[in-house]
Protein backbone atom coordinates (compact mmCIF):
# COMPACT_ATOMS: atom_id res chain seq x y z
CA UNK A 1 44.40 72.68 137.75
CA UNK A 2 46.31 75.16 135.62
CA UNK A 3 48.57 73.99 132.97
CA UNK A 4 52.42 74.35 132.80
CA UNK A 5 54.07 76.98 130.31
CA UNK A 6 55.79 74.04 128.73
CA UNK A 7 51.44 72.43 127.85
CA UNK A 8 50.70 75.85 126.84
CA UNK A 9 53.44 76.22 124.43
CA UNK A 10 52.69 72.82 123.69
CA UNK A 11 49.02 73.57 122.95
CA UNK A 12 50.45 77.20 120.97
CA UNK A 13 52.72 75.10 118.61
CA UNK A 14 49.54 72.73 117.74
CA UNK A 15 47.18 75.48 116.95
CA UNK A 16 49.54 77.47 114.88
CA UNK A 17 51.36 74.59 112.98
CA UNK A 18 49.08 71.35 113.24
CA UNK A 19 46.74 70.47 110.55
CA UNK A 20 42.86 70.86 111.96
CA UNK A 21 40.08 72.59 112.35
CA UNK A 22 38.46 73.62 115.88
CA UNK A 23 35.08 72.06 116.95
CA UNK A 24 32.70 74.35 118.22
CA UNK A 25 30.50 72.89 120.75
CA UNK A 26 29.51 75.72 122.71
CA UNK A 27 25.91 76.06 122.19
CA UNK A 28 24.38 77.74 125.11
CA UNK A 29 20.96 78.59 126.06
CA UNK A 30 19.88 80.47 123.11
CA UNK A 31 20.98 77.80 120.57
CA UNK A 32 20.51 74.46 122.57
CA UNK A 33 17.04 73.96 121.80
CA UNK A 34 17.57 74.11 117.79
CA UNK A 35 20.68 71.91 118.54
CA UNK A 36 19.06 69.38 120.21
CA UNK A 37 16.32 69.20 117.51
CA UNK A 38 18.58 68.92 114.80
CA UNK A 39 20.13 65.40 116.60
CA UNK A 40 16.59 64.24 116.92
CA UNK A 41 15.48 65.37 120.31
CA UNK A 42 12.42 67.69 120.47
CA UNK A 43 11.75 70.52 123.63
CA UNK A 44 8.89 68.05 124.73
CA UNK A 45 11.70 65.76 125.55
CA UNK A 46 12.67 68.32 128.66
CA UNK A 47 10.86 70.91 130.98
CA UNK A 48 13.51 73.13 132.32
CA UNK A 49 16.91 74.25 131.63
CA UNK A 50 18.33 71.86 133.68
CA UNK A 51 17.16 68.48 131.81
CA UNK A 52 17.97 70.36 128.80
CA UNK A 53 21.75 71.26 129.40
CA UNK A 54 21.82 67.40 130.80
CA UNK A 55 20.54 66.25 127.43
CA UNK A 56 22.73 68.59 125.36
CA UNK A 57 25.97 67.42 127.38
CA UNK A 58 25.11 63.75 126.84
CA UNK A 59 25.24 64.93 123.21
CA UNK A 60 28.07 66.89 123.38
CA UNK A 61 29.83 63.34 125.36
CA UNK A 62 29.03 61.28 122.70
CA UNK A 63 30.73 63.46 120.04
CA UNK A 64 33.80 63.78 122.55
CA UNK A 65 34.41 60.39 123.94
CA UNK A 66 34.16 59.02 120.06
CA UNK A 67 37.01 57.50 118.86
CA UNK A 68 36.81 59.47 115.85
CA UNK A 69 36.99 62.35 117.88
CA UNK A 70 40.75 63.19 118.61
CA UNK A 71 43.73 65.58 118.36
CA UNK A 72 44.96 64.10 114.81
CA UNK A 73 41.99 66.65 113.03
CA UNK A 74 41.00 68.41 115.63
CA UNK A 75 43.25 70.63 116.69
CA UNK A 76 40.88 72.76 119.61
CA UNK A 77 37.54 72.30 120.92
CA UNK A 78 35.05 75.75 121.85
CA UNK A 79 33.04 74.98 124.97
CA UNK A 80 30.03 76.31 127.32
CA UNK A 81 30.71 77.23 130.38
CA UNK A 82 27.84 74.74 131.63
CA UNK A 83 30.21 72.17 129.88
CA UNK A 84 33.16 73.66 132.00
CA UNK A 85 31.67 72.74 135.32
CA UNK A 86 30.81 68.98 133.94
CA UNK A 87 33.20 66.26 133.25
CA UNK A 88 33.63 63.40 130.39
CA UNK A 89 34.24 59.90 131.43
CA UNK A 90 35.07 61.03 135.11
CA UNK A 91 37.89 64.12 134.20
CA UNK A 92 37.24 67.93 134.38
CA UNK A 93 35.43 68.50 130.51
CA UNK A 94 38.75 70.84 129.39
CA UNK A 95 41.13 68.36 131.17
CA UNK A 96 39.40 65.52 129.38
CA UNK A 97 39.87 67.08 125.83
CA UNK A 98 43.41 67.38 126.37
CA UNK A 99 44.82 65.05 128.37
CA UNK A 100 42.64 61.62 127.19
CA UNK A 101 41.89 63.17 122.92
CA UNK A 102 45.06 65.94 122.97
CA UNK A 103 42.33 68.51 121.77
CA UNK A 104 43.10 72.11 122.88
CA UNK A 105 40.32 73.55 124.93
CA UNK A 106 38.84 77.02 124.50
CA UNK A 107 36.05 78.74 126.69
CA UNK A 108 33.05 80.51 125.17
CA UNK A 109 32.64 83.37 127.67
CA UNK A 110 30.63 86.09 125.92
CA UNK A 111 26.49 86.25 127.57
CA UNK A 112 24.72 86.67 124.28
CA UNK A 113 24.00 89.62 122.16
CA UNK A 114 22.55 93.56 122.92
CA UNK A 115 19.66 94.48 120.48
CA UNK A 116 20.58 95.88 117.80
CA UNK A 117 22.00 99.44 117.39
CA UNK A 118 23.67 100.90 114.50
CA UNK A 119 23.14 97.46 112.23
CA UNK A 120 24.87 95.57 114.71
CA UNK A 121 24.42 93.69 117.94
CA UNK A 122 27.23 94.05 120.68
CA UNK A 123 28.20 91.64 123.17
CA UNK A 124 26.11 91.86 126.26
CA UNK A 125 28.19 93.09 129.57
CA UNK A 126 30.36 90.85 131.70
CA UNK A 127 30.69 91.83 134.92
CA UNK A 128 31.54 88.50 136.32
CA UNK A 129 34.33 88.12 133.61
CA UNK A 130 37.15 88.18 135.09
CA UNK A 131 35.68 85.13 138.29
CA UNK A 132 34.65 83.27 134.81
CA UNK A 133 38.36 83.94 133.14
CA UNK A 134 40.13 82.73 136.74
CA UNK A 135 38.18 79.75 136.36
CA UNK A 136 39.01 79.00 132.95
CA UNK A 137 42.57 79.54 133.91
CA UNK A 138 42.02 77.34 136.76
CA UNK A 139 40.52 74.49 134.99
CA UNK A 140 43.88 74.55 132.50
CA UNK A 141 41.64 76.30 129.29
CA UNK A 142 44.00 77.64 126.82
CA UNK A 143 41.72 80.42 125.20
CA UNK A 144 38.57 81.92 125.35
CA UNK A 145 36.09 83.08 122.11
CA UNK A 146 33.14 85.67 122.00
CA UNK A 147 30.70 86.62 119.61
CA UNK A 148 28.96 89.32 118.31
CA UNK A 149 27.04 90.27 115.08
CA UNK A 150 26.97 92.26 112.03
CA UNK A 151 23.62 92.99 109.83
CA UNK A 152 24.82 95.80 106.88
CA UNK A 153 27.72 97.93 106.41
CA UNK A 154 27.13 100.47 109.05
CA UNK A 155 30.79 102.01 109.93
CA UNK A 156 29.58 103.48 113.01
CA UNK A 157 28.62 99.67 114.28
CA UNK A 158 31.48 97.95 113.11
CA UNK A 159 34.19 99.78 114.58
CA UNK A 160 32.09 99.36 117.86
CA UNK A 161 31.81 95.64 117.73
CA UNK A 162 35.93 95.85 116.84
CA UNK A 163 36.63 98.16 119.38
CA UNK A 164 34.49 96.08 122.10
CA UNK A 165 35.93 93.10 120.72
CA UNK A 166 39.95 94.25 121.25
CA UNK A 167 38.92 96.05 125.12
CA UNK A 168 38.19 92.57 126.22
CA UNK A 169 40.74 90.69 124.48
CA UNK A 170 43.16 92.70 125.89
CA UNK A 171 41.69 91.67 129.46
CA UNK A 172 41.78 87.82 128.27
CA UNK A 173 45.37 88.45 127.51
CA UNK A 174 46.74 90.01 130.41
CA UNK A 175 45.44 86.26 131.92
CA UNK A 176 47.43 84.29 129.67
CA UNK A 177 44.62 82.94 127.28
CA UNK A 178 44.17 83.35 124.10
CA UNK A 179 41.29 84.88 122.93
CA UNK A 180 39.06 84.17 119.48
CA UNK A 181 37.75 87.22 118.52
CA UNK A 182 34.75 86.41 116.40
CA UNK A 183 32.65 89.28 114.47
CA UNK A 184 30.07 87.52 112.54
CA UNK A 185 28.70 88.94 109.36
CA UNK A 186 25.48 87.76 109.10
CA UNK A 187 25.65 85.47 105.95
CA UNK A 188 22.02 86.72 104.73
CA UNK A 189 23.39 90.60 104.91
CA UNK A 190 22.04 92.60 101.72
CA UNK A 191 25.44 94.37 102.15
CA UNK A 192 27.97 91.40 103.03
CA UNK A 193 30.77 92.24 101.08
CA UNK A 194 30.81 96.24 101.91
CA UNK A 195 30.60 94.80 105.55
CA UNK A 196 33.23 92.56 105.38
CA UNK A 197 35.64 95.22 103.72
CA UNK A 198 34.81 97.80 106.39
CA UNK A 199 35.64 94.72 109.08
CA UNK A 200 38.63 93.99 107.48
CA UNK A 201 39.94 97.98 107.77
CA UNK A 202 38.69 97.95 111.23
CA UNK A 203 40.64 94.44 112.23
CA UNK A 204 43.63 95.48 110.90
CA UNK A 205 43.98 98.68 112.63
CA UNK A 206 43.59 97.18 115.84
CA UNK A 207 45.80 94.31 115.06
CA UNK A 208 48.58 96.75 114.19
CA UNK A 209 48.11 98.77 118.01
CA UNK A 210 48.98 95.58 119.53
CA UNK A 211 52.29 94.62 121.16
CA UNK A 212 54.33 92.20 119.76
CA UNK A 213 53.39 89.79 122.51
CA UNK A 214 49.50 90.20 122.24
CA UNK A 215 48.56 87.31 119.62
CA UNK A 216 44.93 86.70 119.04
CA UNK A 217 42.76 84.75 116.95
CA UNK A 218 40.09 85.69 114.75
CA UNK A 219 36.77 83.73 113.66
CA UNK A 220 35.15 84.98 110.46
CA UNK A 221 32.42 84.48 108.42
CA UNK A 222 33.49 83.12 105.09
CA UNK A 223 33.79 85.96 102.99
CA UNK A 224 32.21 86.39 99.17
CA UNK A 225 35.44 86.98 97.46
CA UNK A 226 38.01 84.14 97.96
CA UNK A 227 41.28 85.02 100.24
CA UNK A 228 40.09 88.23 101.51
CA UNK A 229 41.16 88.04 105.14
CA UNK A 230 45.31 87.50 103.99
CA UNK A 231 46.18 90.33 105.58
CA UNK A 232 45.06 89.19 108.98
CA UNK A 233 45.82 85.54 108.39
CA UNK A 234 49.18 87.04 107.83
CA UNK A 235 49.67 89.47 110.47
CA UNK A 236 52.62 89.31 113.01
CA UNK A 237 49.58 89.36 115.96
CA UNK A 238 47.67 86.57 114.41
CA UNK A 239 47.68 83.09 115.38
CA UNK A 240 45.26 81.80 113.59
CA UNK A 241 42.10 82.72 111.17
CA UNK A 242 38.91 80.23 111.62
CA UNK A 243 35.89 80.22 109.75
CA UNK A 244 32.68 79.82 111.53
CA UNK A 245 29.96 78.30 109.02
CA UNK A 246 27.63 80.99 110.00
CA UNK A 247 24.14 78.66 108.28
CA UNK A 248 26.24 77.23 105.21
CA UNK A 249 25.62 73.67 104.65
CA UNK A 250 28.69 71.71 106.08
CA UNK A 251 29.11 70.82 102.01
CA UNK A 252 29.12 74.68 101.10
CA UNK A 253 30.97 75.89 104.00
CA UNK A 254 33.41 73.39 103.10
CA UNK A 255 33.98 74.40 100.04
CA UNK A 256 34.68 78.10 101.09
CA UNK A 257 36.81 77.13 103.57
CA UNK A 258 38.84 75.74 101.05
CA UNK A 259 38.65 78.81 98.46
CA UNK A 260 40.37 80.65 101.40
CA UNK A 261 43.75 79.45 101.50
CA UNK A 262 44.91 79.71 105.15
CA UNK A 263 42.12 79.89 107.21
CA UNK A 264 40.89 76.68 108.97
CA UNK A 265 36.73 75.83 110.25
CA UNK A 266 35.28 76.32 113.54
CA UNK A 267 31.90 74.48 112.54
CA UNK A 268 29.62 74.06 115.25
CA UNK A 269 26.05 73.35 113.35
CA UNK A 270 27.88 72.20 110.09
CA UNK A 271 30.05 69.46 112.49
CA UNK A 272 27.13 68.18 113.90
CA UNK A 273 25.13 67.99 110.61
CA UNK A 274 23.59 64.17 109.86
CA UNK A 275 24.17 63.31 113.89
CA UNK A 276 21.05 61.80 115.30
CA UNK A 277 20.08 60.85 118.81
CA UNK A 278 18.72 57.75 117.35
CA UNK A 279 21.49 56.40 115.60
CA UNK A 280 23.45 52.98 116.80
CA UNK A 281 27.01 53.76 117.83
CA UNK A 282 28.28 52.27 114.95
CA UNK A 283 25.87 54.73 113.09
CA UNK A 284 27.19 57.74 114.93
CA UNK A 285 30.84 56.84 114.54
CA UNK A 286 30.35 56.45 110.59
CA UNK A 287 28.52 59.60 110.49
CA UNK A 288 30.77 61.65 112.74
CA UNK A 289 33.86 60.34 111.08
CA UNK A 290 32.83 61.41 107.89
CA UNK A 291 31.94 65.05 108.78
CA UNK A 292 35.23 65.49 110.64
CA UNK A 293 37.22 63.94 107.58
CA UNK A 294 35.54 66.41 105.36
CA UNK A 295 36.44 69.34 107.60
CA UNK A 296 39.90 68.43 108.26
CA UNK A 297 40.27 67.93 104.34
CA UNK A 298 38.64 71.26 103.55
CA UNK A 299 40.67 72.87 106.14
CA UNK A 300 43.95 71.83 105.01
CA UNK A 301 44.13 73.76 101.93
């Protein structure tokens, strides 16, 4: 069911005050089978999608239900829709997170990337966006997040991804979510920090169209030269700025994260580093424990 205004100003005041990082664990078909490999479970273990989204949620419940999983470091959680439509220990997945580990849940909604064009790749189209936002709403999600891609410093393609970006978040606004808006620079780019510059022009002019009542959030890749996003960490229309670790080790992305004074993680691969399928649960709390203490230290800063 939908949550009240007062649990959504409750889950507002968390995000933008609360110490934490967000958990991203909203692999979806494209990135499920490396995920699953990395915890130790190989694509002869399933035939179809179906077994394979059943063994990545069983991952994804382990992490969840852990008791070192919970809203003292982890301020939000990113999910799949798949993982929408499932529960944890009986309860609606995003009712779970916030009602049994008071972690605020967010919606991946974006269906993968175009080819490239202009050294980027835009989000493919969502026709069924706005069924997919009424759900979220339904199913008491707080925000939403989409992704798409930048390869060089092509002006042209950046202010299209920004531009595409903004049209939609203004549609996840006008539901009452929040949306991430998440423009990955590709952390192998031969022109990274020209990108990132021409991002950050392109962000900020958007940022500054919106009214006073349109707050967003922004997921970056962790830029080369330490505290080059202030301007949108500190914008009026900014909630917060996470970092996504975009390939970094979790020990190198951690380390950015906390060069960059303000802006939290939203790990996905670099959170589930060191997790294995084959680990004891004593094992997997140790492990998972430690990754989420590093995060939430790094993040602090």
């Amino acid at each position: 069911m939908p949550v009240s205004p007062d649990t959504l100003a409750t889950m507002l005041e968390k995000v933008t005050n609360q110490d934490g990082f967000i958990a991203a664990l909203d692999q979806s078909g494209g990135s499920t089978p490396k995920a699953l490999s990395l915890y130790g479970i190989e694509s002869t273990s399933f035939s179809n999608d179906e077994q394979m989204y059943d063994l990545v949620h069983q991952m994804r419940t382990r992490i969840v239900t852990n008791s070192a999983f919970d809203g003292s470091r982890i301020l939000g959680a990113i999910l799949f829709e798949n993982t929408l439509d499932r529960e944890f220990e009986g309860k609606h997945a995003a009712q779970y997170l916030w009602q049994e580990k008071q972690v605020v849940p967010f919606l991946k909604i974006d269906k993968g990337l175009c080819e490239e064009t202009n050294d980027v790749q835009l989000m493919k189209a969502m026709p069924e966006l706005n069924v997919l936002l009424n759900k979220a709403v339904s199913q008491g999600v707080f925000g939403t997040k989409m992704r798409s891609v930048i390869k060089l410093a092509n002006q042209q393609g950046i202010n299209d991804i920004v531009a595409q970006q903004f049209t939609i978040a203004k549609q996840i606004l006008a539901k009452g979510l929040t949306p991430i808006i998440e423009p990955e620079i590709d952390i192998n780019s031969s022109e990274k920090p020209a990108a990132e510059a021409l991002l950050k022009s392109a962000l900020l002019s958007e940022l500054d169209a919106l009214s006073s009542e349109q707050k967003v959030m922004l997921k970056l890749t962790l830029p080369d030269a330490d505290n080059f996003y202030t301007d949108c960490i500190n914008h009026k229309n900014v909630i917060k700025v996470v970092a996504l670790s975009g390939g970094y080790k979790r020990t190198q992305a951690n380390e950015k994260v906390n060069l960059n004074h303000g802006m939290i993680a939203s790990f996905s691969r670099a959170l589930t580093e060191g997790l294995s399928a084959k680990q004891s649960n004593d094992e997997f709390t140790l492990a998972l424990d430690g990754a989420i203490a590093s995060i939430f230290c790094a993040s602090k800063s």
